[in-house]
C-alpha atoms as a PDB file:
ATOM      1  CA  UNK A   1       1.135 -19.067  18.273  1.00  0.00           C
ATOM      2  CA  UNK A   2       3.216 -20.491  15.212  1.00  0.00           C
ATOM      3  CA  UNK A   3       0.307 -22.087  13.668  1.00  0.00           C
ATOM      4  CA  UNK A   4      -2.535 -20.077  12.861  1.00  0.00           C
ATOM      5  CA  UNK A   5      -6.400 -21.208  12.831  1.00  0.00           C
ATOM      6  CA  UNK A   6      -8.889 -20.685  10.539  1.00  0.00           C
ATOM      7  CA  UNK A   7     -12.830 -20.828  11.400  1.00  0.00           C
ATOM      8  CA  UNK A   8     -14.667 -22.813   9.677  1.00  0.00           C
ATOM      9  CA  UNK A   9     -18.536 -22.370   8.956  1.00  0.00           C
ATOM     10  CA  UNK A  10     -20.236 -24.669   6.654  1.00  0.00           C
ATOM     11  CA  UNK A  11     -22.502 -27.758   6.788  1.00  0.00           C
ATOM     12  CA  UNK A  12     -21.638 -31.702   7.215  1.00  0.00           C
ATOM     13  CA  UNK A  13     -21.211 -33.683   4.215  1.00  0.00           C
ATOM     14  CA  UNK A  14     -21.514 -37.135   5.698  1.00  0.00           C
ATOM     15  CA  UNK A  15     -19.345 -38.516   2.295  1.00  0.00           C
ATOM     16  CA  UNK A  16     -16.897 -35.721   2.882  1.00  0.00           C
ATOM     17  CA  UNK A  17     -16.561 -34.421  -0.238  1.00  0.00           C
ATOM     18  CA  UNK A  18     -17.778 -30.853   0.538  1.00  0.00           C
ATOM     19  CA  UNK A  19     -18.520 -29.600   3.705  1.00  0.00           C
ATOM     20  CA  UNK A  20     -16.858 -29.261   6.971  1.00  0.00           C
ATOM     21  CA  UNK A  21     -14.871 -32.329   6.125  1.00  0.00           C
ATOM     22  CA  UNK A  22     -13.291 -30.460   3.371  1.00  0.00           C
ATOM     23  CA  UNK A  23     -12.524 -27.700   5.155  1.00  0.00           C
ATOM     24  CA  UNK A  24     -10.412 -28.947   7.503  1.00  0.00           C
ATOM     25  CA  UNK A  25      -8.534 -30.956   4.941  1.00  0.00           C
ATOM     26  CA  UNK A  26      -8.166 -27.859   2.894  1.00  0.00           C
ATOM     27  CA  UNK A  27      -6.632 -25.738   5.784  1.00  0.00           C
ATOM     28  CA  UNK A  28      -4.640 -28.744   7.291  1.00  0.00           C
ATOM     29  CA  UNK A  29      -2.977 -29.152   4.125  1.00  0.00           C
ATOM     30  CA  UNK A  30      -1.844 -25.407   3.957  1.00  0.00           C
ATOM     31  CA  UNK A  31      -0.225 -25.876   7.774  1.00  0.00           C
ATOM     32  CA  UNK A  32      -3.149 -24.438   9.142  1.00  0.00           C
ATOM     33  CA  UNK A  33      -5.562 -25.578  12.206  1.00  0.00           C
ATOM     34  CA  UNK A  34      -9.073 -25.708  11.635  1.00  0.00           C
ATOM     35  CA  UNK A  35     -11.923 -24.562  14.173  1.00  0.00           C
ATOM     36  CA  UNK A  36     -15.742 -25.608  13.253  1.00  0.00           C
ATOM     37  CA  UNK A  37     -18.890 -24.560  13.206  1.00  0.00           C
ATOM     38  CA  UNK A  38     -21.291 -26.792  11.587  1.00  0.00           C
ATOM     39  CA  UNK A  39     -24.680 -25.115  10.433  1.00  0.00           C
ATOM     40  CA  UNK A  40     -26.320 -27.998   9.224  1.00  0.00           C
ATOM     41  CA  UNK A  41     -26.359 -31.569   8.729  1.00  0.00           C
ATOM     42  CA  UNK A  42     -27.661 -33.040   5.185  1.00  0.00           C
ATOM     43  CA  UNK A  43     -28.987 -35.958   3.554  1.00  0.00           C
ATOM     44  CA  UNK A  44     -26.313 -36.124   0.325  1.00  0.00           C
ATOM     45  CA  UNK A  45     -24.167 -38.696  -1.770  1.00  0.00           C
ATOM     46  CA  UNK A  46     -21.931 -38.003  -4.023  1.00  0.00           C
ATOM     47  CA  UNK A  47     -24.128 -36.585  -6.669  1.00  0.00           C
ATOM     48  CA  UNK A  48     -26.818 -34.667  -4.951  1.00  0.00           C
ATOM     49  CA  UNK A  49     -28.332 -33.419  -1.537  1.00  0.00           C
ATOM     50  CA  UNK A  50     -31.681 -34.910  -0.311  1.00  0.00           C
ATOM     51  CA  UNK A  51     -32.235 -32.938   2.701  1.00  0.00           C
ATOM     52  CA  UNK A  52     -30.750 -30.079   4.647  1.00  0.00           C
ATOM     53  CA  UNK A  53     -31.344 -30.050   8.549  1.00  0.00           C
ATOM     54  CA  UNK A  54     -29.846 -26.606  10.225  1.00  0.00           C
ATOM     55  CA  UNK A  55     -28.565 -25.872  13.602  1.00  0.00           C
ATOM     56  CA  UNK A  56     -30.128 -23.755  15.942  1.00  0.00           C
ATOM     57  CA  UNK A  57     -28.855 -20.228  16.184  1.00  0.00           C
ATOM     58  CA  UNK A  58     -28.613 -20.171  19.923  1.00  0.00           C
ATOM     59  CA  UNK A  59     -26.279 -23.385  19.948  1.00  0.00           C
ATOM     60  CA  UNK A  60     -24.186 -21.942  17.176  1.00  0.00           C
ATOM     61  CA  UNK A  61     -23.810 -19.008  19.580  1.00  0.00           C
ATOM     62  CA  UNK A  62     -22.965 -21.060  22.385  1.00  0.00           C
ATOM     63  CA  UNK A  63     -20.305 -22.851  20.667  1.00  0.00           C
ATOM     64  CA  UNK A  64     -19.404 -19.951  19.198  1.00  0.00           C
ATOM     65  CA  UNK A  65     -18.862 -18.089  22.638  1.00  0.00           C
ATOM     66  CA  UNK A  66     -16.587 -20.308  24.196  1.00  0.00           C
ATOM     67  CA  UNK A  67     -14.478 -21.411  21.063  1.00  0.00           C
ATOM     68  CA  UNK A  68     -13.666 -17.662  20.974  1.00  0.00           C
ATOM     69  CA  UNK A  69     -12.585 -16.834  24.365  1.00  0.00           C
ATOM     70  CA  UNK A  70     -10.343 -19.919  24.372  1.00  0.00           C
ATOM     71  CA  UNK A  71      -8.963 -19.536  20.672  1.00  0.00           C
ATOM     72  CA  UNK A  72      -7.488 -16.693  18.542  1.00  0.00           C
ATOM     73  CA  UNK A  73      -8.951 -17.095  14.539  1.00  0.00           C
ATOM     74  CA  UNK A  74      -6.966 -15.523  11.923  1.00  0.00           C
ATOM     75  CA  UNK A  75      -9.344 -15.590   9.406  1.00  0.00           C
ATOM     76  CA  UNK A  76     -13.300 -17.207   8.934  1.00  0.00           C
ATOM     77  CA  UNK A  77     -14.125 -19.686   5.682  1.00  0.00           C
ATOM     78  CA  UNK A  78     -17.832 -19.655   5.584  1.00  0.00           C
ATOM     79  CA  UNK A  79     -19.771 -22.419   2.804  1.00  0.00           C
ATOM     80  CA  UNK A  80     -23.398 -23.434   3.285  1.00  0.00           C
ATOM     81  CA  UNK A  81     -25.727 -21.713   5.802  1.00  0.00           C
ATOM     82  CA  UNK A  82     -28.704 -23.475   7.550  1.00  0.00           C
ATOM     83  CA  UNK A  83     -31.455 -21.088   6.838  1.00  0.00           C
ATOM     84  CA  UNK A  84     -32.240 -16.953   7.569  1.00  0.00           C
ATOM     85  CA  UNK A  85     -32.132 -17.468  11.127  1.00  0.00           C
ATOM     86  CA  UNK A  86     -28.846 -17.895  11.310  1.00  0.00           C
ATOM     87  CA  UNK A  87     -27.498 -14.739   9.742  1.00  0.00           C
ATOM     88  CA  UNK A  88     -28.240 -12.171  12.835  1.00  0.00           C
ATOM     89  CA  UNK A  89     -25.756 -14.357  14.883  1.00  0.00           C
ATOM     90  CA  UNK A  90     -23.085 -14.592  11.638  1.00  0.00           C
ATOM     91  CA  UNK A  91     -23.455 -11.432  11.227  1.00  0.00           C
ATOM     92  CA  UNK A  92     -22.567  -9.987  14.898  1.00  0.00           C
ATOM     93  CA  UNK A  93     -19.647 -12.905  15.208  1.00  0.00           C
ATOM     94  CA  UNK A  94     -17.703 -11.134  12.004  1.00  0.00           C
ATOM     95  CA  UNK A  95     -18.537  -7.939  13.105  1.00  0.00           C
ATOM     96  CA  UNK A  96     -16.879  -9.111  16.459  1.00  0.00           C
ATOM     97  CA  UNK A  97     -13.498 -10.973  14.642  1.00  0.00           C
ATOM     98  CA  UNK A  98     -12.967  -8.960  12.513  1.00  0.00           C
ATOM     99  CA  UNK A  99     -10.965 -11.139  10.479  1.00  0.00           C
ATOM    100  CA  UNK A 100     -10.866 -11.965   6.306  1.00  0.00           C
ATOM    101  CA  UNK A 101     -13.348 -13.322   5.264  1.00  0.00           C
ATOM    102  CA  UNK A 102     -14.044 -15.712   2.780  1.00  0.00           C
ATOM    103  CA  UNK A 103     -17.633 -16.759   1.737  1.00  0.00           C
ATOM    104  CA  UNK A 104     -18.676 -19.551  -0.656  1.00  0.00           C
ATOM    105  CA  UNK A 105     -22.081 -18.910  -1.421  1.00  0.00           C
ATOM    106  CA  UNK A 106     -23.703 -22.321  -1.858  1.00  0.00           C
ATOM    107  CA  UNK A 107     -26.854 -21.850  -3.396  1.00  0.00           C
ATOM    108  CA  UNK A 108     -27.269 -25.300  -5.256  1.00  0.00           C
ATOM    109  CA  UNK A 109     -25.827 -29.039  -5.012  1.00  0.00           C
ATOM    110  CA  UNK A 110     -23.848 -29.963  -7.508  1.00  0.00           C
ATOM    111  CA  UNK A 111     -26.360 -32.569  -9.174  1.00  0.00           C
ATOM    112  CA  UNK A 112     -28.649 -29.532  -9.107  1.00  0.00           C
ATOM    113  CA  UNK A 113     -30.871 -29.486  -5.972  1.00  0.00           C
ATOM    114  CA  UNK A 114     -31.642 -25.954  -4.622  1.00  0.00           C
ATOM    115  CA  UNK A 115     -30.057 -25.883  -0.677  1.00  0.00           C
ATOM    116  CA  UNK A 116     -31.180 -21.489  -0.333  1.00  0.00           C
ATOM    117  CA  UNK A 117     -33.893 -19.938  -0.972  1.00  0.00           C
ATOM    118  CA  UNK A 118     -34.941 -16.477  -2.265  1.00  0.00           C
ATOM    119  CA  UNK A 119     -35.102 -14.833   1.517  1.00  0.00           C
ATOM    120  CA  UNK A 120     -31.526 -16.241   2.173  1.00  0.00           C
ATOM    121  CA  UNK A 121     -30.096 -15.197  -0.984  1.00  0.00           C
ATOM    122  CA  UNK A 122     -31.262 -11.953  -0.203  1.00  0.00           C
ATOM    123  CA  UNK A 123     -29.732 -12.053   3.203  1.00  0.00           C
ATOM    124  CA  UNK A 124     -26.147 -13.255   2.007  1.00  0.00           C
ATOM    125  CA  UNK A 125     -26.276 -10.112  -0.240  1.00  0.00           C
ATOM    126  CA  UNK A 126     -27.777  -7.477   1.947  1.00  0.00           C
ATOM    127  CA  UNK A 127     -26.069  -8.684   5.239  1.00  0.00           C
ATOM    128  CA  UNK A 128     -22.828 -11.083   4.743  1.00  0.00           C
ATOM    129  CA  UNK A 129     -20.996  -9.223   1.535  1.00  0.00           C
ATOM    130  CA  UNK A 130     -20.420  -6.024   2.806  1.00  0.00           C
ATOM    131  CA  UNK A 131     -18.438  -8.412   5.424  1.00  0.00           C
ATOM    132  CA  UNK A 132     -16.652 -10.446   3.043  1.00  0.00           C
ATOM    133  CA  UNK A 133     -13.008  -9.924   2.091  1.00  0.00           C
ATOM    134  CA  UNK A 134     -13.265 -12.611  -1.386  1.00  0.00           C
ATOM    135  CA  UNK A 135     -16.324 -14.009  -2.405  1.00  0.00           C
ATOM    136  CA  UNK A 136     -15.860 -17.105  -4.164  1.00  0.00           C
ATOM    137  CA  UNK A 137     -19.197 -17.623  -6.060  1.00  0.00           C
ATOM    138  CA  UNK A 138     -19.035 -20.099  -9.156  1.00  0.00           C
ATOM    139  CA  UNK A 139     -20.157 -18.451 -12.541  1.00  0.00           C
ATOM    140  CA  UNK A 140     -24.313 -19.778 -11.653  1.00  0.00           C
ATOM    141  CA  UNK A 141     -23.951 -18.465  -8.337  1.00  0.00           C
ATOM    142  CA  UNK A 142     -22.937 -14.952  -9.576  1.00  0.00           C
ATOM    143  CA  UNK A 143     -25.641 -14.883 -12.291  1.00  0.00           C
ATOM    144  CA  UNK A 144     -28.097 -15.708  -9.502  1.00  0.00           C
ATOM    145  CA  UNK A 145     -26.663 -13.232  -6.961  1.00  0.00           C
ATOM    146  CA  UNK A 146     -26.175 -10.062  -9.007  1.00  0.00           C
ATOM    147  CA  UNK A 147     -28.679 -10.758 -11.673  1.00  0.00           C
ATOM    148  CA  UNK A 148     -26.692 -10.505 -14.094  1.00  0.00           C
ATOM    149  CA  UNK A 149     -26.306 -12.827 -17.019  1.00  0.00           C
ATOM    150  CA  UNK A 150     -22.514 -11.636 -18.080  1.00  0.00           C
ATOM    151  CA  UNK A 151     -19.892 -12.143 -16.053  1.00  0.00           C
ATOM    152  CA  UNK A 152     -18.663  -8.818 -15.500  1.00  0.00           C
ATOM    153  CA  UNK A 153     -21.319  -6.965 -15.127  1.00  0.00           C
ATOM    154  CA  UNK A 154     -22.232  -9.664 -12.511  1.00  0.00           C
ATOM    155  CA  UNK A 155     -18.644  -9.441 -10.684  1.00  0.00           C
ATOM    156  CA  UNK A 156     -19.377  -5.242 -10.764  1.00  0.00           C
ATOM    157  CA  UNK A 157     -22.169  -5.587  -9.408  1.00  0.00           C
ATOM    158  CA  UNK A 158     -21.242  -7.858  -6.739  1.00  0.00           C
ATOM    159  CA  UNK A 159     -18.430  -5.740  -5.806  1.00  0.00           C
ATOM    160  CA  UNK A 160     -21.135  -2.780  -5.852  1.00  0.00           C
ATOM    161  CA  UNK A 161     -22.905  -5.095  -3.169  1.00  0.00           C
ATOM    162  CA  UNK A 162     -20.052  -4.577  -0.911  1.00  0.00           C
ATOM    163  CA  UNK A 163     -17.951  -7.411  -1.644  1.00  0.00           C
ATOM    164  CA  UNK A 164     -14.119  -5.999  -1.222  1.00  0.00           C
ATOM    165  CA  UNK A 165     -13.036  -9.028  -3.859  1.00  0.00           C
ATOM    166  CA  UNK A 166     -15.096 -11.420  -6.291  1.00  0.00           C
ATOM    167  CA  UNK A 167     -13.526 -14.226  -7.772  1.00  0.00           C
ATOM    168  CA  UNK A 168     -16.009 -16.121 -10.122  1.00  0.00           C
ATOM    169  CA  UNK A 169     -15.214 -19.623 -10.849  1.00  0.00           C
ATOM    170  CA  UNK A 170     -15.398 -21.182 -14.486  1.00  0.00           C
ATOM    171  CA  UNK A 171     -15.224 -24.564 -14.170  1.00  0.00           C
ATOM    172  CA  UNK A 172     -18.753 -25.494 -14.967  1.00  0.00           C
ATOM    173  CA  UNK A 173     -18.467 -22.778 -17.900  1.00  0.00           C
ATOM    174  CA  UNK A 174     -17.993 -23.703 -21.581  1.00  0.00           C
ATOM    175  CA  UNK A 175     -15.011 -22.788 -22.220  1.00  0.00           C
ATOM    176  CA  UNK A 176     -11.830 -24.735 -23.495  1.00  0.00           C
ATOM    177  CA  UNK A 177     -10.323 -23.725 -20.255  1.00  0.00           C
ATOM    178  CA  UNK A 178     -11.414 -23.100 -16.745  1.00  0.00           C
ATOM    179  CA  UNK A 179     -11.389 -19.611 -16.423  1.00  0.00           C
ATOM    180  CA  UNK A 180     -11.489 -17.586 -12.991  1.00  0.00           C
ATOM    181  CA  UNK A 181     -11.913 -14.070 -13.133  1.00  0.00           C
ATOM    182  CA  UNK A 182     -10.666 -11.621 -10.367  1.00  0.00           C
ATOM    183  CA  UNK A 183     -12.580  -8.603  -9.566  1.00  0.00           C
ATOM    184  CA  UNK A 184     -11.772  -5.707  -7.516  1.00  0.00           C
ATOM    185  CA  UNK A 185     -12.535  -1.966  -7.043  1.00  0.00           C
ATOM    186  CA  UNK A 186     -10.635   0.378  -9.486  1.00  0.00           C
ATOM    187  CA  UNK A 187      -8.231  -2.453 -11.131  1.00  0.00           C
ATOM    188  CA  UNK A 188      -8.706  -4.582 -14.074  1.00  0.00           C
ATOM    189  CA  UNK A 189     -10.419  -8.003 -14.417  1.00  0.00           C
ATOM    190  CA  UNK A 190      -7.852 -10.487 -13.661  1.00  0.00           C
ATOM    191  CA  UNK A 191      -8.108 -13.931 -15.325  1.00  0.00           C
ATOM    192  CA  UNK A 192      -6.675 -17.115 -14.193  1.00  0.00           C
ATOM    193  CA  UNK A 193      -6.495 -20.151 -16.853  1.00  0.00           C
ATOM    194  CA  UNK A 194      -6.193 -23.618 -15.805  1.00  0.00           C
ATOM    195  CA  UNK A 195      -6.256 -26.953 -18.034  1.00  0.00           C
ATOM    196  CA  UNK A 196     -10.305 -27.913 -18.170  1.00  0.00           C
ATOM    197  CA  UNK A 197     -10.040 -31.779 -16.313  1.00  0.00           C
ATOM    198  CA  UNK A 198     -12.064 -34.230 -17.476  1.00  0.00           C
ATOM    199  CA  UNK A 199     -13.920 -35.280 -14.342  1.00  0.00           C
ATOM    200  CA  UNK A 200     -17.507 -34.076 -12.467  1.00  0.00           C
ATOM    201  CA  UNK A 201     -15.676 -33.268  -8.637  1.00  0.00           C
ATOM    202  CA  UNK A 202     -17.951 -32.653  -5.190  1.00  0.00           C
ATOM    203  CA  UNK A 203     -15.870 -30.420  -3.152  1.00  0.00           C
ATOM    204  CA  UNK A 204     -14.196 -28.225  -5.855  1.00  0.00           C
ATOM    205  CA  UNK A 205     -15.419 -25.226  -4.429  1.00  0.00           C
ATOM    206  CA  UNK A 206     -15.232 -26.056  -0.771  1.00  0.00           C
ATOM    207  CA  UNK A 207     -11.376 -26.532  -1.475  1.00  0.00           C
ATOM    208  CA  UNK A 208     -10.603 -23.659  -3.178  1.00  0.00           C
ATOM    209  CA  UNK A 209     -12.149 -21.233  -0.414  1.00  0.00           C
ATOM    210  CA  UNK A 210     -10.643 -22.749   2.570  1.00  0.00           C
ATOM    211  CA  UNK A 211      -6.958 -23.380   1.307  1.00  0.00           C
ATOM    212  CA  UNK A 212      -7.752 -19.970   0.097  1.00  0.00           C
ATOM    213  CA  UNK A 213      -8.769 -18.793   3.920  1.00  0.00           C
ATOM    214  CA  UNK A 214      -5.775 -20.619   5.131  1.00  0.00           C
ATOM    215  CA  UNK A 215      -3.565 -18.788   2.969  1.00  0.00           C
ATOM    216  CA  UNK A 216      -4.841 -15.174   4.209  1.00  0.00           C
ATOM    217  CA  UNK A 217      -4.429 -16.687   7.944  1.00  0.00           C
ATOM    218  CA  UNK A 218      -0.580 -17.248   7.467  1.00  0.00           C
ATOM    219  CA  UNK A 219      -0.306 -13.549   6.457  1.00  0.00           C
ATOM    220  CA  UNK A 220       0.069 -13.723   2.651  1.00  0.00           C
ATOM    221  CA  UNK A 221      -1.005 -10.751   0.189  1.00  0.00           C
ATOM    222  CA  UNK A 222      -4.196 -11.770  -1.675  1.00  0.00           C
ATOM    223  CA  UNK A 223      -2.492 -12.048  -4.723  1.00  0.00           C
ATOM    224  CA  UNK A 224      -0.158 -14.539  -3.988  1.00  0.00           C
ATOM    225  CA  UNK A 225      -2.753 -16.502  -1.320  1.00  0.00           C
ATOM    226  CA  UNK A 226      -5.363 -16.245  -4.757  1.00  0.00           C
ATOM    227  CA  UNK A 227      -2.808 -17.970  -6.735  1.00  0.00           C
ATOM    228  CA  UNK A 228      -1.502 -20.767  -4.112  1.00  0.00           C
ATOM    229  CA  UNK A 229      -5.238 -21.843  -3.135  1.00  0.00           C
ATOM    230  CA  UNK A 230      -5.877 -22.274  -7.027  1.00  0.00           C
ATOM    231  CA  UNK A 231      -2.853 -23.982  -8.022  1.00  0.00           C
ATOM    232  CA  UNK A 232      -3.304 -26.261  -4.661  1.00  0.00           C
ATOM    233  CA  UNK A 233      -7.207 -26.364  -6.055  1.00  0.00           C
ATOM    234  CA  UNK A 234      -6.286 -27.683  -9.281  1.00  0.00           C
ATOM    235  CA  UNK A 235      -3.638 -30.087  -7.898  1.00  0.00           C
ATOM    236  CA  UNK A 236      -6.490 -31.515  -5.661  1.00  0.00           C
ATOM    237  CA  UNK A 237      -8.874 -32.061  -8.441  1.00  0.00           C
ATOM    238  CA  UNK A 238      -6.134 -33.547 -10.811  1.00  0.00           C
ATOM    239  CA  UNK A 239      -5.682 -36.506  -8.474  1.00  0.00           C
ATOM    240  CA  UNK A 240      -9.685 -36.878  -7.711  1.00  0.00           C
ATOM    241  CA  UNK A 241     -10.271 -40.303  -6.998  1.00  0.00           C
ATOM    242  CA  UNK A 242     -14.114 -41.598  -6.877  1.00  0.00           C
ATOM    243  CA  UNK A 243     -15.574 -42.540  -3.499  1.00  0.00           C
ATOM    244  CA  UNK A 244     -18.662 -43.414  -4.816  1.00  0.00           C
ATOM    245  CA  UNK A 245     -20.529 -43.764  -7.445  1.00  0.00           C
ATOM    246  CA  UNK A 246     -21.258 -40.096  -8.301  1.00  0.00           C
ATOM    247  CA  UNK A 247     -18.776 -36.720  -8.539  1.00  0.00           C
ATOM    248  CA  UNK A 248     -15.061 -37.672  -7.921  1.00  0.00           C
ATOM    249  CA  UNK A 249     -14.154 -36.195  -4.482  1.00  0.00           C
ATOM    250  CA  UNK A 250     -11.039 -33.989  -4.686  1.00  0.00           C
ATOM    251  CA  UNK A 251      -7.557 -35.055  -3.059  1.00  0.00           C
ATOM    252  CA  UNK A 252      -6.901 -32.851  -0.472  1.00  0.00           C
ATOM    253  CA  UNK A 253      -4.427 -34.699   1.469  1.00  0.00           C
ATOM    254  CA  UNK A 254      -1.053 -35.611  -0.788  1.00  0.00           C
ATOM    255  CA  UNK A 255      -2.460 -34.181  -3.826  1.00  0.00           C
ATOM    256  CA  UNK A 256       1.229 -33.545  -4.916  1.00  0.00           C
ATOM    257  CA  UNK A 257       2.841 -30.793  -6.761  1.00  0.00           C
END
């Protein structure tokens, strides 16, 4: 098939700003198909979550079974999980793709509202790294995962973990630019500097991880797909437009060069 298809694992955002919504946009916009799997649906706006309801396991499964003996996947985007019983059945469907893998480890809302708990953090480092080809934690989400306080001791010892790449965000650091930092077994830290924007965004990270997903589906090395889904990441949040009255929601479709 000429157009390849990413799977998609994350929760509903019902303002689309993050989420499955995102997803698809991300992917679509790098000339890629999206499949879904929703894990959850949630109570949010644009600033903050309320409520998180997840999806059974066994329907996931279901779904799961028959989207996969009609449709090849090139490579699997996975963002916010339901809750711990969900991972057994993640786990065995990478095991069976496998595919890249790219995980953003939602642990917290933007506006600051915890979505996993201590038993599912634990879970997502135990079970899902040692599956995932790039992590894509922001620089809270790596402190909380490694427990670690500096950034590379926190990227070491998420790579130690199992992850084959780390890529820590700095967007929300507080820096004069928005720093990401590459890690990797046996090669230098790799830093990518982008003009710090203005603007609060829901979505950022979704974005980044899917286009970045998409990118490893049409074949690219990771070093060029790292740098396309960041430069397509930044061109999204550049032209952010507010949807509501909280975070500006990234533009995903005809963000421009």
């Amino acid at each position: 098939m000429a157009e390849p298809s990413v799977l998609v694992i994350a929760g509903h955002d019902p303002t689309g700003g993050a989420g499955i919504q995102a997803d698809i946009e991300a992917v679509a916009a790098q000339g890629v198909h999206a499949l879904s799997l929703v894990t959850c649906l949630t109570a949010q706006d644009t600033d903050n979550v309320r409520r998180v309801q997840p999806v059974a396991p066994l329907l996931l499964a279901e779904q799961a079974e028959l989207l996969l003996a009609d449709c090849p996947v090139a490579a699997v985007k996975i963002g916010l999980i339901g809750d711990l019983s969900q991972l057994p059945w993640l786990v065995d469907l990478l095991r069976q793709l496998a595919v890249p893998v790219v995980l953003d480890p939602i642990l917290r809302a933007g506006g600051g509202a915890e979505l996993v708990g201590r038993s599912l953090a634990a879970g997502l480092r135990e079970q899902l790294l040692p599956l995932t080809t790039v992590l894509l934690p922001n620089a809270v989400e790596a402190r909380r995962l490694s427990g670690q306080e500096d950034l590379d001791q926190a990227g070491a010892a998420l790579l130690a973990l199992g992850a084959a790449n780390v890529l820590i965000t700095g967007g929300d650091e507080p820096e004069t630019e928005a720093v990401n930092r590459w890690y990797r077994p046996g090669a230098p830290v790799q830093e990518y500097r982008w003009p710090r924007l203005a603007g609060r965004y829901h979505g950022a990270g979704c974005t980044l991880a899917s286009a970045l997903a998409a990118r490893l589906a049409l074949g690219e090395p990771l070093q060029q797909a790292l740098e396309q889904a960041q430069a397509y990441t930044h061109r999204c949040l550049r032209a952010a437009r507010a949807v509501g009255q909280g975070r500006l929601i990234p533009r995903r479709i005809g963000a421009g060069a």
